[in-house]
C-alpha atoms as a PDB file:
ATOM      1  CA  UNK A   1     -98.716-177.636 150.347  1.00  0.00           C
ATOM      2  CA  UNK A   2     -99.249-180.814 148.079  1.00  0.00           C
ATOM      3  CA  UNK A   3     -95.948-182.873 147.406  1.00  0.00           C
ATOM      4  CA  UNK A   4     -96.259-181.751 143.817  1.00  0.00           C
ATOM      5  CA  UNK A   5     -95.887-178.122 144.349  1.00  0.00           C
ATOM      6  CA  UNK A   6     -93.432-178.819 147.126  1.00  0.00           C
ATOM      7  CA  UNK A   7     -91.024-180.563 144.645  1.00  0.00           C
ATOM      8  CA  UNK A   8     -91.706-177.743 142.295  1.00  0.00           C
ATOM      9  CA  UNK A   9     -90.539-175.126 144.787  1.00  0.00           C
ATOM     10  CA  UNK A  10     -87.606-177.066 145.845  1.00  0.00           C
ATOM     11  CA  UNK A  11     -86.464-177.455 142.167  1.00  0.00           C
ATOM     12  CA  UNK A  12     -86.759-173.769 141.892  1.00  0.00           C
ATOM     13  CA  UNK A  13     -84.714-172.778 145.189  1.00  0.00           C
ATOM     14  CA  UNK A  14     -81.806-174.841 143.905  1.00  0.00           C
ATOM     15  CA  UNK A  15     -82.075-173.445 140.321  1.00  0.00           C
ATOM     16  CA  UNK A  16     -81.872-170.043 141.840  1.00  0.00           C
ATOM     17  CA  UNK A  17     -78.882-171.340 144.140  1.00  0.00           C
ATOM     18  CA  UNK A  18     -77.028-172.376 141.745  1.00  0.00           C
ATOM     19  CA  UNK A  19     -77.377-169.046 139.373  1.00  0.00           C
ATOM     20  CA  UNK A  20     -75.871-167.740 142.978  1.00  0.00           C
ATOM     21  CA  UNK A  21     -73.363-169.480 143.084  1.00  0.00           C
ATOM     22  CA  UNK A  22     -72.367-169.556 139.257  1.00  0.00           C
ATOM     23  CA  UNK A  23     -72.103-166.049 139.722  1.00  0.00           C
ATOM     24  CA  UNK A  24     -69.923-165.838 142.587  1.00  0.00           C
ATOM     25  CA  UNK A  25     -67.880-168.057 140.629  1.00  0.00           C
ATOM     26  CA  UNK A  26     -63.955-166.178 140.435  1.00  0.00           C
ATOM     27  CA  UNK A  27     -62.885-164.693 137.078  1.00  0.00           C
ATOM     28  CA  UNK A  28     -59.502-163.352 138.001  1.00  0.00           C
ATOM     29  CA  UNK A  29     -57.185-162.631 141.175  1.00  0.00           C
ATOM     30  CA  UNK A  30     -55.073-160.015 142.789  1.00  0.00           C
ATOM     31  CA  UNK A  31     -51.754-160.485 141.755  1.00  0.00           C
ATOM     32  CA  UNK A  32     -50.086-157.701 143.616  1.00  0.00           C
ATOM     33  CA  UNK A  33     -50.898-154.651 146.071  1.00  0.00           C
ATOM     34  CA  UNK A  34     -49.052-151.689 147.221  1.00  0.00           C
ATOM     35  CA  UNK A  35     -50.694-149.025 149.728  1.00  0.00           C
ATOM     36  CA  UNK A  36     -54.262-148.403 149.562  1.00  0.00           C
ATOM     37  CA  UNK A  37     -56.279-151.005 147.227  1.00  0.00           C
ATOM     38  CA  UNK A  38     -59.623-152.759 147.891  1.00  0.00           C
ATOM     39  CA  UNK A  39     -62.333-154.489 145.933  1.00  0.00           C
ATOM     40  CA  UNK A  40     -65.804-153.094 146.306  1.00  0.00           C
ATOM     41  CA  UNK A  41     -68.276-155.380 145.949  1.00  0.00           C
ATOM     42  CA  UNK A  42     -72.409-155.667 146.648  1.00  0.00           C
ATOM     43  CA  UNK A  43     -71.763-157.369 149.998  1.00  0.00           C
ATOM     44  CA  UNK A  44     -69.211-154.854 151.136  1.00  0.00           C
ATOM     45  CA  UNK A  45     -65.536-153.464 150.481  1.00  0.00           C
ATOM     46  CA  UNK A  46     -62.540-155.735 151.221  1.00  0.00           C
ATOM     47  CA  UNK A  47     -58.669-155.009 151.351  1.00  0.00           C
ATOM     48  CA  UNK A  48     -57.071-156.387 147.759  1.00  0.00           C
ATOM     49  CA  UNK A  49     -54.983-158.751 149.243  1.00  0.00           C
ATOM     50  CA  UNK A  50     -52.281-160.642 146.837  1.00  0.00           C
ATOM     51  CA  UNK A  51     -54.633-164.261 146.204  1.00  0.00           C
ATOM     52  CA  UNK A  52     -57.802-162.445 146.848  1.00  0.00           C
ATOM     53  CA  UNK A  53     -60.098-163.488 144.622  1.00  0.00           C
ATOM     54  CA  UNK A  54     -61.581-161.109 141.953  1.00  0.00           C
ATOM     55  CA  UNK A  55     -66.007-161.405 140.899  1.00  0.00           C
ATOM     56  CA  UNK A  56     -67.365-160.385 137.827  1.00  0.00           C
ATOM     57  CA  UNK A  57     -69.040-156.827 139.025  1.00  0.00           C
ATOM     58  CA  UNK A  58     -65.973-156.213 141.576  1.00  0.00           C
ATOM     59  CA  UNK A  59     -64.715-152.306 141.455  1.00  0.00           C
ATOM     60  CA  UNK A  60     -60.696-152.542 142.310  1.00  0.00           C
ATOM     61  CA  UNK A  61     -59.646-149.290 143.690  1.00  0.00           C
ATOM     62  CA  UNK A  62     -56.510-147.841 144.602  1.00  0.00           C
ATOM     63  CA  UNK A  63     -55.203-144.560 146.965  1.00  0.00           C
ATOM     64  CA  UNK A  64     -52.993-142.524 146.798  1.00  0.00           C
ATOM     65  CA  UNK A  65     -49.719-143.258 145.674  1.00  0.00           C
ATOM     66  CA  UNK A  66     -51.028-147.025 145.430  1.00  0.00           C
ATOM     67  CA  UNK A  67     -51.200-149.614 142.921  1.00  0.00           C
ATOM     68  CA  UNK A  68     -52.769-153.081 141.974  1.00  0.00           C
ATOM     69  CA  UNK A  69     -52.066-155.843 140.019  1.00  0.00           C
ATOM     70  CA  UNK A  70     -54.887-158.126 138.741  1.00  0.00           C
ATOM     71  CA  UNK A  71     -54.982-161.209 136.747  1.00  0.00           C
ATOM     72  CA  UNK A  72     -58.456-162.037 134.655  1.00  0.00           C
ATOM     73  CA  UNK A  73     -58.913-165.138 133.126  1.00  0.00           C
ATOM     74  CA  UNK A  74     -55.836-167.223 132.553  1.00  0.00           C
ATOM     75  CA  UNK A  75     -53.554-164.691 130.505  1.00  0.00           C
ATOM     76  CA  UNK A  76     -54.596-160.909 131.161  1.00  0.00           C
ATOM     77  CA  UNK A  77     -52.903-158.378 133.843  1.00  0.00           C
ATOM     78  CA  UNK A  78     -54.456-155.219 134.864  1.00  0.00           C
ATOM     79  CA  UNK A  79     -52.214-153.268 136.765  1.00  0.00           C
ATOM     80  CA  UNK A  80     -53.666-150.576 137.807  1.00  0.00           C
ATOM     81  CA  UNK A  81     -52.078-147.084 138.837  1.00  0.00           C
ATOM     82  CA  UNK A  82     -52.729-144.069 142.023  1.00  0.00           C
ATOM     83  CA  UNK A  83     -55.982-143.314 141.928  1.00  0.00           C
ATOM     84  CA  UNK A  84     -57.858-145.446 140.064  1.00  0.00           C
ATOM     85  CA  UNK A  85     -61.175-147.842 140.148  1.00  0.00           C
ATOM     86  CA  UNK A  86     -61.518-150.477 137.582  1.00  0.00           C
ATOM     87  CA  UNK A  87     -64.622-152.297 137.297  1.00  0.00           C
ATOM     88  CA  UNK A  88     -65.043-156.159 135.669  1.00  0.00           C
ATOM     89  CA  UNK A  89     -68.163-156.053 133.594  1.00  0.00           C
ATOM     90  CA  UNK A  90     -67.965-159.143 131.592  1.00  0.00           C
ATOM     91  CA  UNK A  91     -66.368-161.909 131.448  1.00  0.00           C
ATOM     92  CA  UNK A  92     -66.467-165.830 129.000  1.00  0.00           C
ATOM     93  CA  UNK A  93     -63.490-167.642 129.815  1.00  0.00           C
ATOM     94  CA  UNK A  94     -61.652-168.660 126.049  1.00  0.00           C
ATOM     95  CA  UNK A  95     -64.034-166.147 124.616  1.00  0.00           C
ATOM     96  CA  UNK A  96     -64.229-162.486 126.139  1.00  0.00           C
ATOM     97  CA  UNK A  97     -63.936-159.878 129.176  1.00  0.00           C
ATOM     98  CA  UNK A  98     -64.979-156.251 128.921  1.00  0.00           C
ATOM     99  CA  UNK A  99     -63.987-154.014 132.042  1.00  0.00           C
ATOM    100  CA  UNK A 100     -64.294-149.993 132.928  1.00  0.00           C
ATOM    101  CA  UNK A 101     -62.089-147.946 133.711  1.00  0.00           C
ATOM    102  CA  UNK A 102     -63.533-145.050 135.754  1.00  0.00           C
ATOM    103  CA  UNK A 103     -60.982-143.538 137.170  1.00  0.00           C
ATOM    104  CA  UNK A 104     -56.515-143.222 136.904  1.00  0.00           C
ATOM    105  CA  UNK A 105     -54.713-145.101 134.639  1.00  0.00           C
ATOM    106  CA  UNK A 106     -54.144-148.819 133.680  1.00  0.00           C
ATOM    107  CA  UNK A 107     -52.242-150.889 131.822  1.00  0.00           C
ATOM    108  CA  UNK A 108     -53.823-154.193 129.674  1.00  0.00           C
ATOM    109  CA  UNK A 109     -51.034-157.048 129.079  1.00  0.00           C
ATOM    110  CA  UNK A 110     -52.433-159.756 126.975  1.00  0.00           C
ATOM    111  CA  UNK A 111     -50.441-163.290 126.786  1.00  0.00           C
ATOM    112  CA  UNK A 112     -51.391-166.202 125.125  1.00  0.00           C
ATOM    113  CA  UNK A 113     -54.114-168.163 126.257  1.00  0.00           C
ATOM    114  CA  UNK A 114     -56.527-164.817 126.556  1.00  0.00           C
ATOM    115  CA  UNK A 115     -59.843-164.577 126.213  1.00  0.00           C
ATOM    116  CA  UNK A 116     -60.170-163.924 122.097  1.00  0.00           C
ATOM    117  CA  UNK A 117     -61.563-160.328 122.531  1.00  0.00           C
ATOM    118  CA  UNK A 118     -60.826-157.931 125.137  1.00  0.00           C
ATOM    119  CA  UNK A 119     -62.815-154.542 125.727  1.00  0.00           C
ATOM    120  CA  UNK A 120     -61.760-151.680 127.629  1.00  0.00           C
ATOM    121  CA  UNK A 121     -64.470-148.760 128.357  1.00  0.00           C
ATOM    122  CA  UNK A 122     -63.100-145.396 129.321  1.00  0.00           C
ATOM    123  CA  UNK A 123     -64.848-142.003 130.131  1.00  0.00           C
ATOM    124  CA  UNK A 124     -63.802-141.347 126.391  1.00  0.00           C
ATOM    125  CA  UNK A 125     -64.333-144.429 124.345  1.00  0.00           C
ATOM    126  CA  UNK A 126     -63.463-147.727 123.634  1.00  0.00           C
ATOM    127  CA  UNK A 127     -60.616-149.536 123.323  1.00  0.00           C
ATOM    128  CA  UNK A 128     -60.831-152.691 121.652  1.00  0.00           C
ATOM    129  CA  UNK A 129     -57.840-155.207 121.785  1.00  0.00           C
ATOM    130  CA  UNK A 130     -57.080-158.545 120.514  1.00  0.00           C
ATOM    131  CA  UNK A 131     -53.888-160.287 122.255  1.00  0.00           C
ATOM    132  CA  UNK A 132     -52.437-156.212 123.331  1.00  0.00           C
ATOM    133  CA  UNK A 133     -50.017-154.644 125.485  1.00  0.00           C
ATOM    134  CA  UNK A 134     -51.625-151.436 125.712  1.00  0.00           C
ATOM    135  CA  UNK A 135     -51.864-148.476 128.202  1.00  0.00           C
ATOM    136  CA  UNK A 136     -54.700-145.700 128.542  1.00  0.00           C
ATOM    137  CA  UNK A 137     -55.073-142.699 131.608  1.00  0.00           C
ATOM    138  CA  UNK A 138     -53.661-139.545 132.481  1.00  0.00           C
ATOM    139  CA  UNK A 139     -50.604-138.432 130.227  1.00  0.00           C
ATOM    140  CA  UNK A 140     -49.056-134.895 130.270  1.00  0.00           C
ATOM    141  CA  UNK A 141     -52.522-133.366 131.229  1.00  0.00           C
ATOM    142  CA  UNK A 142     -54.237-135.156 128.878  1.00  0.00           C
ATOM    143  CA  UNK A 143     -56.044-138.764 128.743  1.00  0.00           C
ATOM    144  CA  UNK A 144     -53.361-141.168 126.586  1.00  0.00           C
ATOM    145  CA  UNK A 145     -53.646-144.147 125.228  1.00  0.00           C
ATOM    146  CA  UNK A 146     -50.495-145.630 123.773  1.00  0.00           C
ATOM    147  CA  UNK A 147     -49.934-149.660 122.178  1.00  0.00           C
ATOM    148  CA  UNK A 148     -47.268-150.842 123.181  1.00  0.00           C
ATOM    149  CA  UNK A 149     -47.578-154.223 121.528  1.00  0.00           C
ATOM    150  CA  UNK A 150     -49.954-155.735 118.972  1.00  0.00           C
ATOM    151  CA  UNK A 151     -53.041-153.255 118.047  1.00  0.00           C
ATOM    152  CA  UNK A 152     -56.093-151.404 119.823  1.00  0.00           C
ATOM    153  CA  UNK A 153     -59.427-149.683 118.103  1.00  0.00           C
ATOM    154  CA  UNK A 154     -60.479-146.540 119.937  1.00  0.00           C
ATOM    155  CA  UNK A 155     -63.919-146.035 118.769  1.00  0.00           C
ATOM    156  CA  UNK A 156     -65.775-143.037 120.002  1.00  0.00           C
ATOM    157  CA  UNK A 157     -68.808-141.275 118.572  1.00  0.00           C
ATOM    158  CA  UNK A 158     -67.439-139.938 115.664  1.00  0.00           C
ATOM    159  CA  UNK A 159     -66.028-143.254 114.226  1.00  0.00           C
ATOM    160  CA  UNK A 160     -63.178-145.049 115.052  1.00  0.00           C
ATOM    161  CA  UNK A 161     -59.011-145.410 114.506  1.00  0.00           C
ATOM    162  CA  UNK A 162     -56.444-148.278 114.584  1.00  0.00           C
ATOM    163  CA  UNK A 163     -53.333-147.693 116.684  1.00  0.00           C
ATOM    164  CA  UNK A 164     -50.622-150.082 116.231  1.00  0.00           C
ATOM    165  CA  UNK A 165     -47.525-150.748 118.078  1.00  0.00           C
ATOM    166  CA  UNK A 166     -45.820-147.647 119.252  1.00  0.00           C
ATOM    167  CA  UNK A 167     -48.572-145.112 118.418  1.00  0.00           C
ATOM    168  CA  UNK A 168     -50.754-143.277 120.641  1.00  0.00           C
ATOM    169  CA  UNK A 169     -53.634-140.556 121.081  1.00  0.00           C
ATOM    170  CA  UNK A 170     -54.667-138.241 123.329  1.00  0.00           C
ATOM    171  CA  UNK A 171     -57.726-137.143 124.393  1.00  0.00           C
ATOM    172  CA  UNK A 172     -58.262-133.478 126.240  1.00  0.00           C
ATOM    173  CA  UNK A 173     -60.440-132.737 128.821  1.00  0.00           C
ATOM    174  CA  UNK A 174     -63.962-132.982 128.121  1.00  0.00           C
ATOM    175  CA  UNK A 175     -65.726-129.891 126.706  1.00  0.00           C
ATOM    176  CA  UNK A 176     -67.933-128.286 129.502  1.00  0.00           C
ATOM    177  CA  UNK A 177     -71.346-127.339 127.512  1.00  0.00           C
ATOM    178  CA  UNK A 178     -73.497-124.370 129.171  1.00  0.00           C
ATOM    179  CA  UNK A 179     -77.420-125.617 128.177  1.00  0.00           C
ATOM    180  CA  UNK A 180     -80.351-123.542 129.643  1.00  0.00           C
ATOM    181  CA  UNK A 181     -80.987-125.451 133.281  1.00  0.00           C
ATOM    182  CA  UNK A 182     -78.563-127.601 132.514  1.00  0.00           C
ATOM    183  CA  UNK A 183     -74.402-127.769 132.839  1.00  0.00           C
ATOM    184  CA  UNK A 184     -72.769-131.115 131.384  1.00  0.00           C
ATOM    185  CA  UNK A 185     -69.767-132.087 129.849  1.00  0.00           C
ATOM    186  CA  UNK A 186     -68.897-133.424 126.451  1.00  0.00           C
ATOM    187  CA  UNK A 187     -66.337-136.038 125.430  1.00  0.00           C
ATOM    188  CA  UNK A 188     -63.604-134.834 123.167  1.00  0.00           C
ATOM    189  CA  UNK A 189     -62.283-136.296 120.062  1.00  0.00           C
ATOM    190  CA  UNK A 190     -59.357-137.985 120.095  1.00  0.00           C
ATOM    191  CA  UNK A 191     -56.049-136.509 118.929  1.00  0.00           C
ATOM    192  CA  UNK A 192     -54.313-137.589 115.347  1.00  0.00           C
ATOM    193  CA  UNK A 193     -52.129-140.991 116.031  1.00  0.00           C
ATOM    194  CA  UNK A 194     -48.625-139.562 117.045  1.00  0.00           C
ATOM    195  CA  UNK A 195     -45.729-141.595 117.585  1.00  0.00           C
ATOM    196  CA  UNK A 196     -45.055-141.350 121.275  1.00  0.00           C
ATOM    197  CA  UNK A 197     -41.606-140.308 122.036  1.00  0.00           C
ATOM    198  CA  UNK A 198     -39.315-142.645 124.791  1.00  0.00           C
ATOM    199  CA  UNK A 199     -39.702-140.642 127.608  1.00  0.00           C
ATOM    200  CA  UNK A 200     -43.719-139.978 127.754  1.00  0.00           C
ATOM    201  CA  UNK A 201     -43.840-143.743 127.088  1.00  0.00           C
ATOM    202  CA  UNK A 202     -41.303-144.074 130.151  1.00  0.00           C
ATOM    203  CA  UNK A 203     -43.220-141.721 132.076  1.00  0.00           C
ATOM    204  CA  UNK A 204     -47.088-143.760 131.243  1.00  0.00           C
ATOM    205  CA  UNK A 205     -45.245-146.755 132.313  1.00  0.00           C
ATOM    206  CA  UNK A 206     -43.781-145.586 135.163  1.00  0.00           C
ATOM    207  CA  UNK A 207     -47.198-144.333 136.503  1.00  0.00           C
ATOM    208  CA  UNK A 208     -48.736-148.333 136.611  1.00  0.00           C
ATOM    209  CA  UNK A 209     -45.421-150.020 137.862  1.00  0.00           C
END
């Protein structure tokens, strides 16, 4: 190998190095843990320790009867309920993170000094927040999502509504649709924006805390 394309591949290892370790970079940390919570990652699955450091592309999980408490960026907490995986699919520091949640329930506190925009995907839509205190999982047998502070857009496939502080929808089970072959399920639609009384909000808190 000439020197030439030597340097040329050396320059391209440490490009590709770098990328490595740019994206291995932390965006966020556990907070808090309580029973069974880990973060599942491409290189394995590791007990969510309070410190722990949290990678874009991590899935934080939680057991039974568990919960988690995450910090992204400099100013957002994810504390996550029983039951639940949360996954980190984007994140610009000052500018924007977008998780998942697959599974359980979650609530999104949003302090000054986070990231401008703040995305939420759920098995039912999207939440869309800008500096929020918002909840969304499991409520009275349905799927909930309730503002606590500030506002959210849920936008699903039929359009999309504002809830503000102290309003909330609900979103039933999804539809199971019989096709020939073929047995899926469809989203719902999300409920008119209620006011939620004190004790279901009591209850949704209660189930993250």
């Amino acid at each position: 190998m000439s020197n030439r394309h030597f340097a040329i591949l050396a320059a391209a290892l440490a490009t590709i190095g770098s990328l490595g370790i740019a994206h291995a970079e932390p965006v966020g940390s556990v907070v808090a843990a309580r029973g069974e919570a880990a973060l599942e990652r491409a290189d394995g699955r590791s007990p969510a320790e309070a410190g722990a450091a949290v990678l874009l592309n991590d899935r934080a999980t939680t057991g039974e009867a568990s919960r988690l408490d995450l910090k992204l960026g400099a100013a957002t907490r994810l504390r996550l309920g029983a039951n639940a995986v949360l996954k980190v699919d984007k994140f610009v520091g000052k500018l924007s993170a977008r998780t998942t949640l697959e599974e359980g329930a979650v609530l999104i506190d949003r302090a000054n000094g986070a990231e401008k925009s703040f995305d939420l995907e759920t098995p039912y839509g999207l939440l869309s927040a800008r500096g929020t205190v918002f909840f969304a999982g499991p409520s009275r047998g349905v799927f909930g999502v309730f503002v606590q502070k500030g506002a959210v857009d849920v936008v699903t496939r039929s359009g999309s509504v504002r809830l503000t502080a102290g309003e909330g929808v609900d979103f039933p089970p999804p539809r199971v649709v019989f096709l020939p072959g073929l047995l899926d399920a469809e989203p719902s639609e999300p409920s008119p924006v209620t006011k939620w009384g004190a004790k279901r909000i009591e209850e949704a808190l209660e189930s993250v805390r």
